[in-house]
C-alpha atoms as a PDB file:
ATOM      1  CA  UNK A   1     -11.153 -16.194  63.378  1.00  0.00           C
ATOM      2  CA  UNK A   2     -10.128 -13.363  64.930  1.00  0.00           C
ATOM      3  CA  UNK A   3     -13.063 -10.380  66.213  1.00  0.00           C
ATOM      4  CA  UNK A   4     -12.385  -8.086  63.186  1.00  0.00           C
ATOM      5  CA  UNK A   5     -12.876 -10.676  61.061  1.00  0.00           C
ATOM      6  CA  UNK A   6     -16.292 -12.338  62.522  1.00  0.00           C
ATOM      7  CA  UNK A   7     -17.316  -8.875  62.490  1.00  0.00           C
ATOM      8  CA  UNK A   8     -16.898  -8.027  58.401  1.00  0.00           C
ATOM      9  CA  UNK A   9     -18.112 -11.216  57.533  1.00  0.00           C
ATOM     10  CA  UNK A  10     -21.242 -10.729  59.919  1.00  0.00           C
ATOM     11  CA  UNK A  11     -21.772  -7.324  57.885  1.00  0.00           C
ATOM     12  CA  UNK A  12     -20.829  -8.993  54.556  1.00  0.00           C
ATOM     13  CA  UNK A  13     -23.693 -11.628  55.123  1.00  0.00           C
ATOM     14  CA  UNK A  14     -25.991  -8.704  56.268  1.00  0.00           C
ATOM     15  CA  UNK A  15     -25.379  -7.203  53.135  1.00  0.00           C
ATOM     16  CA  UNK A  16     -25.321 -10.103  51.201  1.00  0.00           C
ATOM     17  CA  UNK A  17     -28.722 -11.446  52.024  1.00  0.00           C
ATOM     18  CA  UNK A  18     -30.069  -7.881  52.808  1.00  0.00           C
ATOM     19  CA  UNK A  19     -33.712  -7.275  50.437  1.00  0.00           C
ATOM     20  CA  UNK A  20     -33.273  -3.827  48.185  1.00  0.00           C
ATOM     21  CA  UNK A  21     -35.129  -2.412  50.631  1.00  0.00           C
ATOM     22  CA  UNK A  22     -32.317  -3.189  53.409  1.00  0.00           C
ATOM     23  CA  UNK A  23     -29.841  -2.218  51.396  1.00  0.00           C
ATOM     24  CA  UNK A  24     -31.140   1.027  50.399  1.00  0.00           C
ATOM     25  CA  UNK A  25     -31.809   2.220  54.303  1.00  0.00           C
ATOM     26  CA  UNK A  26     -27.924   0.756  54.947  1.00  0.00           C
ATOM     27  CA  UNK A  27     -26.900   3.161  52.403  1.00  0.00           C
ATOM     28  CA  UNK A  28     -28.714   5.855  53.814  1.00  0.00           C
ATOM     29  CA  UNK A  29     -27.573   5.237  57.107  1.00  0.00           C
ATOM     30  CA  UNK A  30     -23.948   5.616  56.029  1.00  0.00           C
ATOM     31  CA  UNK A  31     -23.903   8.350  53.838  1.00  0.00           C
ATOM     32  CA  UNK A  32     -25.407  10.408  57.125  1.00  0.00           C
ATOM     33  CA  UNK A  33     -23.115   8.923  59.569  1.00  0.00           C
ATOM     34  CA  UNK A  34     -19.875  10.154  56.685  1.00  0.00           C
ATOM     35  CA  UNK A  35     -21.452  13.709  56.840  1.00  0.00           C
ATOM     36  CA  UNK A  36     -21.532  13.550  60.180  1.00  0.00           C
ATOM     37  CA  UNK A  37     -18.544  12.951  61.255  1.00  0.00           C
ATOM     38  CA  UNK A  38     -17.410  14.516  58.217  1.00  0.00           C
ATOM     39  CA  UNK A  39     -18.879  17.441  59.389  1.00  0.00           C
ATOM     40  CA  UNK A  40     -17.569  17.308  62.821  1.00  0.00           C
ATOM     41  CA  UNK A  41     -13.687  16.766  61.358  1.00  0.00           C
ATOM     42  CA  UNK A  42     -14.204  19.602  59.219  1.00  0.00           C
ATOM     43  CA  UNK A  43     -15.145  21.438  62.492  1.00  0.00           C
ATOM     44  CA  UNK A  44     -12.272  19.975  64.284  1.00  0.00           C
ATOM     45  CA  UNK A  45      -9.793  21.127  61.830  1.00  0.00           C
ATOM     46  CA  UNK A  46      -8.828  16.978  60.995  1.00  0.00           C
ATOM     47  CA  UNK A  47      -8.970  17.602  56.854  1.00  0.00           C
ATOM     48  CA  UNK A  48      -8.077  14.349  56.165  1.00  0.00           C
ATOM     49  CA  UNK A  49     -10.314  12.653  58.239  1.00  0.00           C
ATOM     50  CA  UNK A  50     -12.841  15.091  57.370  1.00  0.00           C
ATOM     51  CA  UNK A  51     -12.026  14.815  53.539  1.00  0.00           C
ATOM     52  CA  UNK A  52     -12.356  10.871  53.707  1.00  0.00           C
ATOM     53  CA  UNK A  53     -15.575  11.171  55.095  1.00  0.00           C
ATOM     54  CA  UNK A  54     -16.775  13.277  52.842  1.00  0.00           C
ATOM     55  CA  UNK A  55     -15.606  11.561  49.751  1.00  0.00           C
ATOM     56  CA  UNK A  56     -17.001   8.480  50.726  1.00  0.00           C
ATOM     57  CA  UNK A  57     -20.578  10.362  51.101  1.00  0.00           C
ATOM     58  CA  UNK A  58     -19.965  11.389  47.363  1.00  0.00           C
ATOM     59  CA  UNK A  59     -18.977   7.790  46.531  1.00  0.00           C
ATOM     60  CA  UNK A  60     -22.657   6.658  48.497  1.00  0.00           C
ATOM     61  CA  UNK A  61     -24.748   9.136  46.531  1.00  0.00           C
ATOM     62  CA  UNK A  62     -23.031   8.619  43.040  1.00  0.00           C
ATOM     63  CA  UNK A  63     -24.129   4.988  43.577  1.00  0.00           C
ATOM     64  CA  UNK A  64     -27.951   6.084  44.715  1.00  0.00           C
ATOM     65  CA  UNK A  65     -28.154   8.311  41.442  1.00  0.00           C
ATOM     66  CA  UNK A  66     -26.580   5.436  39.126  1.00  0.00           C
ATOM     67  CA  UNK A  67     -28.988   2.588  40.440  1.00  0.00           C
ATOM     68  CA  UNK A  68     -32.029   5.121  40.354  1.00  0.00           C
ATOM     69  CA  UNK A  69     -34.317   3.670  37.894  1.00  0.00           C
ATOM     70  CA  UNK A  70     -36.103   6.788  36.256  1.00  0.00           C
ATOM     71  CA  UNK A  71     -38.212   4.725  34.646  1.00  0.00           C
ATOM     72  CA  UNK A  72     -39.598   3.663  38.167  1.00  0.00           C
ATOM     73  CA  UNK A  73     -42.055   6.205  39.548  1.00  0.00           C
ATOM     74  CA  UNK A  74     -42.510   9.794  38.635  1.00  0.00           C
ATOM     75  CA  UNK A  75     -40.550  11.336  41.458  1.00  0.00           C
ATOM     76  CA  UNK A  76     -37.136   9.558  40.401  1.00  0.00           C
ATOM     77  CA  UNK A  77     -36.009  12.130  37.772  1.00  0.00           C
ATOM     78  CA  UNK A  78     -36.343  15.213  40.684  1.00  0.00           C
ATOM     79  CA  UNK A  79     -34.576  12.417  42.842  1.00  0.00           C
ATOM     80  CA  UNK A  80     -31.960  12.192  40.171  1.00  0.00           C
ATOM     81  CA  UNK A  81     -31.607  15.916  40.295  1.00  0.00           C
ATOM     82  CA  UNK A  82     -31.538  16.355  43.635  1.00  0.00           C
ATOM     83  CA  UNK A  83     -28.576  13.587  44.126  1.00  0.00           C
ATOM     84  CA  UNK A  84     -26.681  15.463  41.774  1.00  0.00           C
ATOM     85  CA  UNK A  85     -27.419  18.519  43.725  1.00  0.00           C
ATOM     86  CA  UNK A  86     -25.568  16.942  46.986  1.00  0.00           C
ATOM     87  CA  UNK A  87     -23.129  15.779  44.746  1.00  0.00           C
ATOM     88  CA  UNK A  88     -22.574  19.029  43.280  1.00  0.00           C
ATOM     89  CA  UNK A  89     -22.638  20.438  47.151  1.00  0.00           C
ATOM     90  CA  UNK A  90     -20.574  17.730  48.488  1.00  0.00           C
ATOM     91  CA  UNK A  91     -17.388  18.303  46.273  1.00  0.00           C
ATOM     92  CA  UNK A  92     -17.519  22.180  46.763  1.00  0.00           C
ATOM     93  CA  UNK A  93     -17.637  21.833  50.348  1.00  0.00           C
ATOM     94  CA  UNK A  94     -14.963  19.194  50.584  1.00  0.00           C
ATOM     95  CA  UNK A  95     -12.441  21.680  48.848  1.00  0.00           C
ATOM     96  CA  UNK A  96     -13.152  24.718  50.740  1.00  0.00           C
ATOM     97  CA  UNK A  97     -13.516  22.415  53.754  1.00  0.00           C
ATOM     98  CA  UNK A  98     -17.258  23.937  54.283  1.00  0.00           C
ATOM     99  CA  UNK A  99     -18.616  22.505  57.067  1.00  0.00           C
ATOM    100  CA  UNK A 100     -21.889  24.299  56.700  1.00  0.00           C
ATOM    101  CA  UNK A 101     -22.617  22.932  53.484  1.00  0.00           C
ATOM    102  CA  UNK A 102     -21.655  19.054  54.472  1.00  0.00           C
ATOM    103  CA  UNK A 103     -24.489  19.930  57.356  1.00  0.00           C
ATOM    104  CA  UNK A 104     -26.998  21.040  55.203  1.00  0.00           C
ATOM    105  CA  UNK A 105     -26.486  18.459  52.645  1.00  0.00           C
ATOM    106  CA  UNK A 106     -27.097  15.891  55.865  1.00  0.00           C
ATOM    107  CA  UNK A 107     -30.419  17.438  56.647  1.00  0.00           C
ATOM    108  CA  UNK A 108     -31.504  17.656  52.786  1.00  0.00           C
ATOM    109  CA  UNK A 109     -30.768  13.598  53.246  1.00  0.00           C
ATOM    110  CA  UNK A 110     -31.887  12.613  57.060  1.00  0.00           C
ATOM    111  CA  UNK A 111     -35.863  13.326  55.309  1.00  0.00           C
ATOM    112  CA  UNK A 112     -35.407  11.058  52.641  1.00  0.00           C
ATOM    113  CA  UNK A 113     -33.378   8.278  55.037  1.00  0.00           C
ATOM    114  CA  UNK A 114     -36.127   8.431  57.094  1.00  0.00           C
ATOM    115  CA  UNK A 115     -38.956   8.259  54.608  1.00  0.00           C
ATOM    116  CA  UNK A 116     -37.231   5.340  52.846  1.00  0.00           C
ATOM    117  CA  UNK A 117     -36.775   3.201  55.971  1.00  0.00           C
ATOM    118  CA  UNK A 118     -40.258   3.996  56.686  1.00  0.00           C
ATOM    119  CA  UNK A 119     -41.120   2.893  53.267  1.00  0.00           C
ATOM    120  CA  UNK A 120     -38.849  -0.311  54.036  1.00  0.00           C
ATOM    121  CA  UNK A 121     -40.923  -1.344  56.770  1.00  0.00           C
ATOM    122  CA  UNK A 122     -44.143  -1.151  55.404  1.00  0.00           C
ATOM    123  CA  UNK A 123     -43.550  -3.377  52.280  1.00  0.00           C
END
């Protein structure tokens, strides 16, 4: 096996046997390093780079507000709104290329990452 290829299956075991937990903080982590550099294309003038980034963000938080149980906890339904907020936020800026609003949709989120892989490590 070549190095690529030891490397995605290491990740596709460590998602794979990840808990929910895991796999929720993963997510997290992702969807800030997309805006992020996302952010920094946009910045850099690299649209398609920046629009890719971007895009898979909105693909990371449509699948947090689909798997949100409301049913769960009280909080979940402002949870839900507030996904669809970034959502909302995330499209707008990718067609104007807004590079503001990818950054403040990242530090809406980097709260919430951190408070769930805080959460993750106490359970």
């Amino acid at each position: 096996m070549t190095a690529p290829n030891l490397r995605d299956r290491y990740l596709q075991d460590s998602i794979n046997t990840a808990s929910p937990a895991k796999l929720l903080t993963m997510l997290y982590d992702r969807l800030i390093l997309d805006l992020g550099q996302g952010e920094e294309a946009i910045r850099n003038g690299d649209r398609e780079l920046g629009s890719a980034k971007v895009m898979h963000a909105q693909e990371i938080v449509l699948e947090l507000r689909t798997t949100l149980d409301l049913e769960a906890w009280d909080g979940a339904p402002g949870l839900a709104n507030l996904y669809g907020f970034i959502l909302t936020e995330l499209i707008g800026a990718n067609i104007s290329r807004d590079a503001d609003r990818v950054a403040s949709c990242r530090k809406l989120l980097e709260p919430l990452r951190d408070a769930w892989r805080e959460a993750a490590t106490t359970t």
